[in-house]
Protein backbone atom coordinates (compact mmCIF):
# COMPACT_ATOMS: atom_id res chain seq x y z
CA UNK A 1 29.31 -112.89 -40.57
CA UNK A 2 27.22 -110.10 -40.99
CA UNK A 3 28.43 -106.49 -40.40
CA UNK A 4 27.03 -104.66 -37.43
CA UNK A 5 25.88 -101.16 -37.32
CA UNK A 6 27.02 -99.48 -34.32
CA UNK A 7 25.01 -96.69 -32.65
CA UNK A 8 25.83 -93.53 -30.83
CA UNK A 9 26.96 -94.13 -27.35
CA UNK A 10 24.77 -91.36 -24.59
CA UNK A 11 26.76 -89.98 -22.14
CA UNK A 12 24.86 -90.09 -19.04
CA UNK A 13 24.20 -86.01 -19.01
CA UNK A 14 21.78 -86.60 -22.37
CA UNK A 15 24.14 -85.85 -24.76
CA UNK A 16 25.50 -87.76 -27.85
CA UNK A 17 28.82 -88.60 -29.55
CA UNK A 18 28.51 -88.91 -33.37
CA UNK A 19 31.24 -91.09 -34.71
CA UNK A 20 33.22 -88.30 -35.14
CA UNK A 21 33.66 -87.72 -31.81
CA UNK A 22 31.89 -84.47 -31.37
CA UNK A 23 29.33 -83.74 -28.64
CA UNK A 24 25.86 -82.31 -29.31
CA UNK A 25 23.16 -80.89 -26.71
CA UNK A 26 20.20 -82.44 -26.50
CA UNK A 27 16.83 -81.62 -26.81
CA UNK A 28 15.69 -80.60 -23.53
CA UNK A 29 12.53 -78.25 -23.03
CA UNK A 30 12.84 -75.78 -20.30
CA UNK A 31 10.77 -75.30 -17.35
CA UNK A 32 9.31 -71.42 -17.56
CA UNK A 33 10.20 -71.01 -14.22
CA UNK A 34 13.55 -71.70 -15.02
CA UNK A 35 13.43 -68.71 -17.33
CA UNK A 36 11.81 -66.39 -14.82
CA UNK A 37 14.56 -67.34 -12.80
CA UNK A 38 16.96 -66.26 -15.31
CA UNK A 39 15.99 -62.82 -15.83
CA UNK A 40 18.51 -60.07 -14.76
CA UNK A 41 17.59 -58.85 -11.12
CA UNK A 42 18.03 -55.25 -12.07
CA UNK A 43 14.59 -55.13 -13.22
CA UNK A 44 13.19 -56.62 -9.85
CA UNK A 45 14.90 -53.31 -8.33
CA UNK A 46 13.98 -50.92 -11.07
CA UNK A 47 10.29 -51.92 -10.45
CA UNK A 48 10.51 -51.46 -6.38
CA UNK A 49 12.26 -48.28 -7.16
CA UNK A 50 9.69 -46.71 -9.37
CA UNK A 51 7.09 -48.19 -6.60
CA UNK A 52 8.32 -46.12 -4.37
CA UNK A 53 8.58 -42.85 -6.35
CA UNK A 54 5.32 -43.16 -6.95
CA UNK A 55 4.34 -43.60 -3.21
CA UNK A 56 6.65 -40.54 -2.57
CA UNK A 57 4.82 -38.10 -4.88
CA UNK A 58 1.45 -39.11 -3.90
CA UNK A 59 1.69 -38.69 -0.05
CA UNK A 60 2.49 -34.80 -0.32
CA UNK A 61 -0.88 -34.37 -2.75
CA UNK A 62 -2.72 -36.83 -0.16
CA UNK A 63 -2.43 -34.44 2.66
CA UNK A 64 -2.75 -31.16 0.49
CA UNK A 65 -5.90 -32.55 -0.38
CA UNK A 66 -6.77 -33.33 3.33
CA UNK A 67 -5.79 -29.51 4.29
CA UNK A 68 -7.52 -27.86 1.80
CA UNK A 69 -10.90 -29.93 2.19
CA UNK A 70 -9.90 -29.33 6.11
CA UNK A 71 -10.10 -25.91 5.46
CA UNK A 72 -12.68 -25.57 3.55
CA UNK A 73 -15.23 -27.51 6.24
CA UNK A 74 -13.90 -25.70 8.96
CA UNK A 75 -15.79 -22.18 10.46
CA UNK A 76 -13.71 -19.39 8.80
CA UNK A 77 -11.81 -17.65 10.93
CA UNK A 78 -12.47 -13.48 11.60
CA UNK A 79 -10.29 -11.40 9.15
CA UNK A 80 -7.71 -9.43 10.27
CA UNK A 81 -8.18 -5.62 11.18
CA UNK A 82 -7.18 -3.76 8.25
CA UNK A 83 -3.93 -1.33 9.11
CA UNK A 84 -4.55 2.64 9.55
CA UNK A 85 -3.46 4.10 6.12
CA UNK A 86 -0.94 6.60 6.66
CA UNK A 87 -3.51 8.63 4.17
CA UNK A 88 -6.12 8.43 6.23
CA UNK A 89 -8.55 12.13 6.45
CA UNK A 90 -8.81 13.64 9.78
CA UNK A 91 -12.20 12.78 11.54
CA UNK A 92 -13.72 15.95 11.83
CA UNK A 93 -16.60 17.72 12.96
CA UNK A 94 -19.24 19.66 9.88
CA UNK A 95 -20.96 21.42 12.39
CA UNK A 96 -20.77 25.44 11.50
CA UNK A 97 -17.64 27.36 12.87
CA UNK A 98 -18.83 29.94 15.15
CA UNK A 99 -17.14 33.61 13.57
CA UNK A 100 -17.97 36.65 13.98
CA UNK A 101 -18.61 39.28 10.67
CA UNK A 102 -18.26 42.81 11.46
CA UNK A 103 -19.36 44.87 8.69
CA UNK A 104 -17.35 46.31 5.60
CA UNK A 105 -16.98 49.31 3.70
CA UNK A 106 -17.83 48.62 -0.07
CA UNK A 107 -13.86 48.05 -1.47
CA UNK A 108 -13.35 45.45 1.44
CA UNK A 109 -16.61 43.90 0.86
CA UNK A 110 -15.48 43.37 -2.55
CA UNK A 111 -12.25 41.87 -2.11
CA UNK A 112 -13.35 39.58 0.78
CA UNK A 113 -15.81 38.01 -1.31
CA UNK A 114 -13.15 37.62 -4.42
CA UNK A 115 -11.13 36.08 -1.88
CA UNK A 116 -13.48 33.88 -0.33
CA UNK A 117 -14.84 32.64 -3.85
CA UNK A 118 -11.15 31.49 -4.99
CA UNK A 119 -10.20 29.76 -1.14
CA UNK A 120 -10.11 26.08 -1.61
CA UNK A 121 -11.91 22.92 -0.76
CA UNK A 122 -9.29 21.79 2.10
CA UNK A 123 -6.01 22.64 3.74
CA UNK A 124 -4.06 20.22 3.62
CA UNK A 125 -6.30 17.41 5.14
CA UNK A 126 -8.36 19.98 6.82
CA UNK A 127 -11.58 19.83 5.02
CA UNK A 128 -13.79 23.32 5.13
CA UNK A 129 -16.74 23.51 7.18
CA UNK A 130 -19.54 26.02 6.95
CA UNK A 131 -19.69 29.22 9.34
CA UNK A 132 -21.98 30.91 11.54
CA UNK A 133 -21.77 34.10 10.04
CA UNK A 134 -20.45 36.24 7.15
CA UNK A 135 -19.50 33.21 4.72
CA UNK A 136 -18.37 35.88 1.90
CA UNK A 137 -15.83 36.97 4.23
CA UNK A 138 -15.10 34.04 6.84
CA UNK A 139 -14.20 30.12 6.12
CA UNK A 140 -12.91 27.59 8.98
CA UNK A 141 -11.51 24.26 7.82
CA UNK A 142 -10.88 21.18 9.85
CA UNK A 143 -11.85 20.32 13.93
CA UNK A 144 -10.19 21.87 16.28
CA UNK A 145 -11.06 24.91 13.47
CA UNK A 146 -8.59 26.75 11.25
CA UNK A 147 -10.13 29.93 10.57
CA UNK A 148 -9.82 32.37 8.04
CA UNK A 149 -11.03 36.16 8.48
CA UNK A 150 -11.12 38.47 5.48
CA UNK A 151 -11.65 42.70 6.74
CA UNK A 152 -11.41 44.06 10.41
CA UNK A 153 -8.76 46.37 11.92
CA UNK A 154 -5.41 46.06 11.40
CA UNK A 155 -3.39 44.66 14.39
CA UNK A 156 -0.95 46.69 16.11
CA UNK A 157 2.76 45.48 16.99
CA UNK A 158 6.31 46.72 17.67
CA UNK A 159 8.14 46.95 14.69
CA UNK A 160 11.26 45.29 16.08
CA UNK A 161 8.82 41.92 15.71
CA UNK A 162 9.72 39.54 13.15
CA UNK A 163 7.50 39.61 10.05
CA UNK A 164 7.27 35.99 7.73
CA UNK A 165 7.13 36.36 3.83
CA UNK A 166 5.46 32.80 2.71
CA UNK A 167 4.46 33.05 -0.86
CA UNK A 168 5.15 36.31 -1.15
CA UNK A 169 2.58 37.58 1.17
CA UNK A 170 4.19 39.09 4.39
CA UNK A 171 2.46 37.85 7.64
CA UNK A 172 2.75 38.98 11.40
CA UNK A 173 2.90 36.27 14.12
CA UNK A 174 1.13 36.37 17.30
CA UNK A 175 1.12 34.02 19.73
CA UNK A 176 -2.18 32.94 22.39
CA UNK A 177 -2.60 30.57 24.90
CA UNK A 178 -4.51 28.27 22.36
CA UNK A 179 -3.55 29.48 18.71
CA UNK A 180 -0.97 31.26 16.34
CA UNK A 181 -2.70 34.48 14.60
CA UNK A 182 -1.33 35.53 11.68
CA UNK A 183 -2.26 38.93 10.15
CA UNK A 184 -1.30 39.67 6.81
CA UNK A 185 0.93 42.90 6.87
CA UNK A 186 1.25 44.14 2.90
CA UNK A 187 -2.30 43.60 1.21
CA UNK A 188 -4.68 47.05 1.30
CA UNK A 189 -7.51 44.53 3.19
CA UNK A 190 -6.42 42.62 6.27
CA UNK A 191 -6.46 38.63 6.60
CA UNK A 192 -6.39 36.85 9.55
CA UNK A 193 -5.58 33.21 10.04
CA UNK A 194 -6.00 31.65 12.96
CA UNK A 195 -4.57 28.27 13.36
CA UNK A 196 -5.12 26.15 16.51
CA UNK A 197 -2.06 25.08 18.76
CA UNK A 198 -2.70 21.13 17.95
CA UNK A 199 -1.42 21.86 14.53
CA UNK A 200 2.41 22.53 14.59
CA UNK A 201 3.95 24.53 12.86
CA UNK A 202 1.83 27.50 11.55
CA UNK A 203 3.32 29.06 8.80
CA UNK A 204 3.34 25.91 6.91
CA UNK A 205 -0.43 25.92 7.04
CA UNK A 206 -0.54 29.33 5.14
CA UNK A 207 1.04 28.52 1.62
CA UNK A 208 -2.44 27.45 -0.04
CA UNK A 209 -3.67 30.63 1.36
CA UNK A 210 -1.09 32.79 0.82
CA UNK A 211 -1.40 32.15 -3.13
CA UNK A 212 -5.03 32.61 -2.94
CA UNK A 213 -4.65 36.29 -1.28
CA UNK A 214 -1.60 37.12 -4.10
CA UNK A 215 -4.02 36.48 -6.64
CA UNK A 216 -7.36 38.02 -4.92
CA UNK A 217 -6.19 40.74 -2.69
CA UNK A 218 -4.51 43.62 -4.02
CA UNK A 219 -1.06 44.38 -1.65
CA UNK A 220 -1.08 47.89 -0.10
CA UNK A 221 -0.77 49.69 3.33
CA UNK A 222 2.35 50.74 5.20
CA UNK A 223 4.80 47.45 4.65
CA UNK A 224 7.10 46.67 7.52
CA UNK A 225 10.70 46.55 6.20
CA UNK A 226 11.09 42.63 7.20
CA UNK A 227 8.57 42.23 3.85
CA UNK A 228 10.59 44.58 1.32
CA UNK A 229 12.53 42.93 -0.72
């Protein structure tokens, strides 16, 4: 009787049992949606998250874009009135100063117009302003004027007044309804200062001047005792 090879039983799930007993997987070819459906879902949610971080970032540049090319279509709108500077020069008049200019003796004449020549530009933020007469011995600066008067007749005042020594130059004070007159009290040729009573304190309005006379006018006269020092 002739010998009978037996073959491999299947198992009904495609797989085989060699005669030793072992089992082996079949051949099977996948589906590729079976290995679609494999892959880890992380990467579904790494892809919706970067979707969205992109969405995020590009709305903020959306509407900048939308303001600025808003803007720039749009009527401009009136700039804003620029804020007084602190700085800012008097408005003033430059119409002459009315003054009057008595006549001098020779040595007056000549210091006046030393002094006059050497006075400077402005006071403070008073700027100087031409005069109707006798400019080598009068100047006016500012509007209301501040006037300066170089000769004349020296003033006459109780000598229990106060006298003011501001840069070394020794000034009598006077008071009128609408100014302060100061006289100069220690220089051999008489200046007079008249400042206006909008600007407050006077005496600070004679420290320019005050150098200019020390170094143009010589001192001399009968000093009150207030000035000696």
């Amino acid at each position: 009787m002739d010998e009978m090879t037996a073959s491999p039983a299947r198992d009904d799930d495609g797989t085989r049992d060699p005669a030793d007993g072992t089992r082996e997987p079949a051949d099977v070819n996948r589906d590729p949606a079976d290995t679609a459906a494999a892959a880890p879902a992380g990467r579904d949610r790494t892809i919706r998250g970067a979707a969205l971080l992109a969405t995020v970032i590009a709305l903020p540049i959306t509407l900048l874009v939308a303001v600025l090319a808003f803007n720039k279509l749009s009527p401009g709108a009136p700039a804003a009135a620029p804020t007084p500077s602190a700085t800012t020069p008097r408005v003033q008049s430059t119409a002459p100063v009315e003054m009057a200019a008595p006549a001098l003796a020779a040595r007056p004449a000549t210091v006046c117009r030393a002094l006059l020549s050497q006075l400077p530009a402005s006071i403070r933020d008073l700027t100087q302003r031409p005069v109707t007469a006798g400019p080598e011995q009068n100047a006016a600066y500012g509007d209301p004027a501040l006037t300066v008067a170089c000769g004349g007749t020296e003033p006459e005042f109780p000598s229990t007044d106060e006298v003011w020594t501001v840069n070394r130059v020794c000034w009598h004070l006077a008071e009128q309804a609408d100014a302060a007159v100061l006289s100069t009290v220690d220089r051999e040729t008489l200046i007079t200062v008249r400042v206006p009573r909008s600007y407050e304190q006077p005496l600070q309005w004679l420290t320019t001047i005050s150098s200019t006379i020390v170094a143009t006018v010589p001192s001399g006269g009968a000093i009150p005792s207030g000035c000696q020092r």
